[in-house]
C-alpha atoms as a PDB file:
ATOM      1  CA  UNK A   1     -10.354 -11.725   4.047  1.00  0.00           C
ATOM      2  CA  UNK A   2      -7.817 -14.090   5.521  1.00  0.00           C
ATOM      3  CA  UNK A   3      -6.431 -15.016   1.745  1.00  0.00           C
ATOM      4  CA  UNK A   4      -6.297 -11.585   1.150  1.00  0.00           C
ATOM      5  CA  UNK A   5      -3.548 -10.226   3.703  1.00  0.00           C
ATOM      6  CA  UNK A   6      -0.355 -10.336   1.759  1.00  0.00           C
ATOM      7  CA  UNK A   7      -1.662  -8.501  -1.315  1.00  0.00           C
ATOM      8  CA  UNK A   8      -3.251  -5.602   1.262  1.00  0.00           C
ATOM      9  CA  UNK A   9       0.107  -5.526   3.062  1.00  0.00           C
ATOM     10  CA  UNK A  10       1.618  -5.390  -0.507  1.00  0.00           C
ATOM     11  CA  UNK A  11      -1.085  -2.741  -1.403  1.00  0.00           C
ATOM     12  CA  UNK A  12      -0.486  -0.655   2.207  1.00  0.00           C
ATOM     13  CA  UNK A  13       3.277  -0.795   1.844  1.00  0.00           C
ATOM     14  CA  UNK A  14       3.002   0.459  -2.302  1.00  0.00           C
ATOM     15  CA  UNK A  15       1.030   3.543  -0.578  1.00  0.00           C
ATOM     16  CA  UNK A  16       3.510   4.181   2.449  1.00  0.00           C
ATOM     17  CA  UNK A  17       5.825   4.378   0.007  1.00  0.00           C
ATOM     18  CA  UNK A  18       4.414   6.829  -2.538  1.00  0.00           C
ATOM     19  CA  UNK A  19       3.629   8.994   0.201  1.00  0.00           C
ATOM     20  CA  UNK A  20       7.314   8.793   1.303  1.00  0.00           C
ATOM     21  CA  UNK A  21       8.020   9.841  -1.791  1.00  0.00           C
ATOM     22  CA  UNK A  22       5.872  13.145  -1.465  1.00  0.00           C
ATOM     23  CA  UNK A  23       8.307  13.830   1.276  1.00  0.00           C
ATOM     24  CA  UNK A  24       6.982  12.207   4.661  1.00  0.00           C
ATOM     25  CA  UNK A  25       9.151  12.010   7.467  1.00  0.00           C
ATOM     26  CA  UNK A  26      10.228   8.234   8.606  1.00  0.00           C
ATOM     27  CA  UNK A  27       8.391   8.740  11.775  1.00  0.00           C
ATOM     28  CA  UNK A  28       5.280   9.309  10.322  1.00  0.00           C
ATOM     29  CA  UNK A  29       5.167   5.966   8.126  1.00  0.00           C
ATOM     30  CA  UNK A  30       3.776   3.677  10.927  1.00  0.00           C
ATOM     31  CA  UNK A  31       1.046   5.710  11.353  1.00  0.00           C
ATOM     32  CA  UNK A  32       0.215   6.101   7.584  1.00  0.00           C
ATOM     33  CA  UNK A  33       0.607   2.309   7.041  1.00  0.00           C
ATOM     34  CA  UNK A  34      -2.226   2.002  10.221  1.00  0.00           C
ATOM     35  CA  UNK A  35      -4.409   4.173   8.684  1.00  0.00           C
ATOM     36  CA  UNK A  36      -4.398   2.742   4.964  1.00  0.00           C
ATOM     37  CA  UNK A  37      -4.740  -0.912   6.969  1.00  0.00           C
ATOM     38  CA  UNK A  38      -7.558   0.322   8.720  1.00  0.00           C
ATOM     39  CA  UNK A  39      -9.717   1.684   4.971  1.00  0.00           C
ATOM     40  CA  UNK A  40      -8.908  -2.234   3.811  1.00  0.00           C
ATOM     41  CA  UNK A  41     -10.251  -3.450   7.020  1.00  0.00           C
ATOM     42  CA  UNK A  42     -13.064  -1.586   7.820  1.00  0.00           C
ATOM     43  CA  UNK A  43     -14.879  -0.650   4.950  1.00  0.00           C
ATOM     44  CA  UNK A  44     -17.496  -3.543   3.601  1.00  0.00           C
ATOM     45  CA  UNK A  45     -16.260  -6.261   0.842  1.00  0.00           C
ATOM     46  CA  UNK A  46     -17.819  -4.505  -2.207  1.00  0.00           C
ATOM     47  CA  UNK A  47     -15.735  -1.454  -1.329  1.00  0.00           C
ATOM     48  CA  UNK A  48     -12.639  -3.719  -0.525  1.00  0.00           C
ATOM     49  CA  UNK A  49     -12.154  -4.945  -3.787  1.00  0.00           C
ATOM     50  CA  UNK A  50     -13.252  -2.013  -5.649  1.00  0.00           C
ATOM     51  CA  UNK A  51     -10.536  -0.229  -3.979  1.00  0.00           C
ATOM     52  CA  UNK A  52      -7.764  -3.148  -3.987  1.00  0.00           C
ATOM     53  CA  UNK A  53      -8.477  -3.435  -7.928  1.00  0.00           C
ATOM     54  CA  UNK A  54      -8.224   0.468  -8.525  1.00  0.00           C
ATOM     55  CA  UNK A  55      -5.405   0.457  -6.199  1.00  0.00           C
ATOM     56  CA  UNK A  56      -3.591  -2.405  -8.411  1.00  0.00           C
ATOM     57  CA  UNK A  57      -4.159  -0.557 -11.290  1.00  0.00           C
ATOM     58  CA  UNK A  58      -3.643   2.855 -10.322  1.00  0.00           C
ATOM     59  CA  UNK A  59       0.022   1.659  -8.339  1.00  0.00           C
ATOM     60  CA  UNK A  60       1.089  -0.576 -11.189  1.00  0.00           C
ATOM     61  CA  UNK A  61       0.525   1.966 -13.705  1.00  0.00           C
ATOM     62  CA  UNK A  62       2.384   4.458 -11.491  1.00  0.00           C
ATOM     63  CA  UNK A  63       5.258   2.485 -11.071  1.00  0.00           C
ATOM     64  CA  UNK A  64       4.673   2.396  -7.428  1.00  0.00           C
ATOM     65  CA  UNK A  65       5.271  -1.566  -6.956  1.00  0.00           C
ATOM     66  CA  UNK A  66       8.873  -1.311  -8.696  1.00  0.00           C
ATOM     67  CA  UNK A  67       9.648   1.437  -6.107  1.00  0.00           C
ATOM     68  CA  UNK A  68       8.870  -0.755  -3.126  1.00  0.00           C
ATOM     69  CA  UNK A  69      10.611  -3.853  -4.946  1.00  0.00           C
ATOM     70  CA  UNK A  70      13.565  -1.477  -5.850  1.00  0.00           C
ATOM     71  CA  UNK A  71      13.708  -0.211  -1.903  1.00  0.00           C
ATOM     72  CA  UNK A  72      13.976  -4.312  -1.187  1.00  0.00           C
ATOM     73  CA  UNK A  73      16.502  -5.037  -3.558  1.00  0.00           C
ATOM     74  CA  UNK A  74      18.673  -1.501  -2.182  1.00  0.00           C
ATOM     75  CA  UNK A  75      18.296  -2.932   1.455  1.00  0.00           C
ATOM     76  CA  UNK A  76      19.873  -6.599   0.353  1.00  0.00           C
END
Protein backbone atom coordinates (compact mmCIF):
# COMPACT_ATOMS: atom_id res chain seq x y z
CA UNK A 1 0.00 0.00 0.00
CA UNK A 2 2.91 2.14 1.07
CA UNK A 3 4.34 2.20 -2.80
CA UNK A 4 1.11 3.04 -3.79
CA UNK A 5 0.45 6.62 -2.15
CA UNK A 6 1.52 9.05 -4.79
CA UNK A 7 -0.47 7.49 -7.64
CA UNK A 8 -3.80 7.43 -5.10
CA UNK A 9 -3.03 11.05 -4.19
CA UNK A 10 -2.59 11.55 -8.01
CA UNK A 11 -5.84 9.48 -8.51
CA UNK A 12 -7.83 11.52 -5.41
CA UNK A 13 -6.64 14.89 -6.66
CA UNK A 14 -7.75 13.86 -10.73
CA UNK A 15 -11.33 13.27 -8.93
CA UNK A 16 -11.38 16.54 -6.69
CA UNK A 17 -10.83 18.09 -9.63
CA UNK A 18 -13.47 16.73 -12.01
CA UNK A 19 -15.88 17.28 -9.42
CA UNK A 20 -14.71 20.95 -9.24
CA UNK A 21 -15.40 21.06 -12.51
CA UNK A 22 -19.18 19.99 -12.04
CA UNK A 23 -19.28 23.15 -10.07
CA UNK A 24 -18.22 22.40 -6.30
CA UNK A 25 -17.55 25.11 -4.10
CA UNK A 26 -13.68 25.45 -2.85
CA UNK A 27 -14.80 24.71 0.60
CA UNK A 28 -16.15 21.57 -0.11
CA UNK A 29 -12.88 20.03 -1.82
CA UNK A 30 -11.18 18.90 1.47
CA UNK A 31 -13.90 16.99 2.32
CA UNK A 32 -14.35 15.32 -1.16
CA UNK A 33 -10.58 14.57 -1.35
CA UNK A 34 -11.20 12.70 2.44
CA UNK A 35 -13.82 10.82 1.24
CA UNK A 36 -12.29 9.48 -2.18
CA UNK A 37 -8.96 8.76 0.24
CA UNK A 38 -10.99 6.91 2.47
CA UNK A 39 -12.74 4.26 -0.76
CA UNK A 40 -8.70 3.71 -1.64
CA UNK A 41 -8.04 3.00 1.91
CA UNK A 42 -10.64 1.07 3.16
CA UNK A 43 -11.92 -1.14 0.73
CA UNK A 44 -9.81 -4.67 0.39
CA UNK A 45 -6.74 -4.94 -2.26
CA UNK A 46 -8.73 -6.75 -5.02
CA UNK A 47 -11.12 -3.80 -5.02
CA UNK A 48 -8.13 -1.29 -4.74
CA UNK A 49 -6.68 -2.01 -7.87
CA UNK A 50 -9.72 -2.78 -9.72
CA UNK A 51 -10.75 0.65 -8.97
CA UNK A 52 -7.19 2.48 -9.33
CA UNK A 53 -6.94 0.70 -12.92
CA UNK A 54 -10.60 1.77 -13.99
CA UNK A 55 -9.90 5.01 -12.44
CA UNK A 56 -6.56 5.38 -14.69
CA UNK A 57 -8.37 4.56 -17.53
CA UNK A 58 -11.55 6.17 -17.11
CA UNK A 59 -9.47 9.79 -15.95
CA UNK A 60 -6.91 9.46 -18.71
CA UNK A 61 -9.40 8.92 -21.28
CA UNK A 62 -11.38 11.87 -19.88
CA UNK A 63 -8.71 14.15 -19.95
CA UNK A 64 -8.93 14.55 -16.29
CA UNK A 65 -4.98 14.22 -15.54
CA UNK A 66 -4.16 17.17 -18.12
CA UNK A 67 -6.70 19.28 -16.12
CA UNK A 68 -4.93 18.78 -12.81
CA UNK A 69 -1.40 19.13 -14.64
CA UNK A 70 -2.83 22.25 -16.50
CA UNK A 71 -4.17 23.75 -12.87
CA UNK A 72 -0.19 23.14 -11.79
CA UNK A 73 1.31 24.67 -14.61
CA UNK A 74 -1.55 27.96 -14.20
CA UNK A 75 -0.43 28.20 -10.45
CA UNK A 76 3.57 28.44 -11.48
Amino acid sequence: MEEQILQLAALVAAYVGVVKGFGLPERWTHLVALIVAAVFVLVPDVVREKITLISLVGLTASGAYQYVKKREIDAK
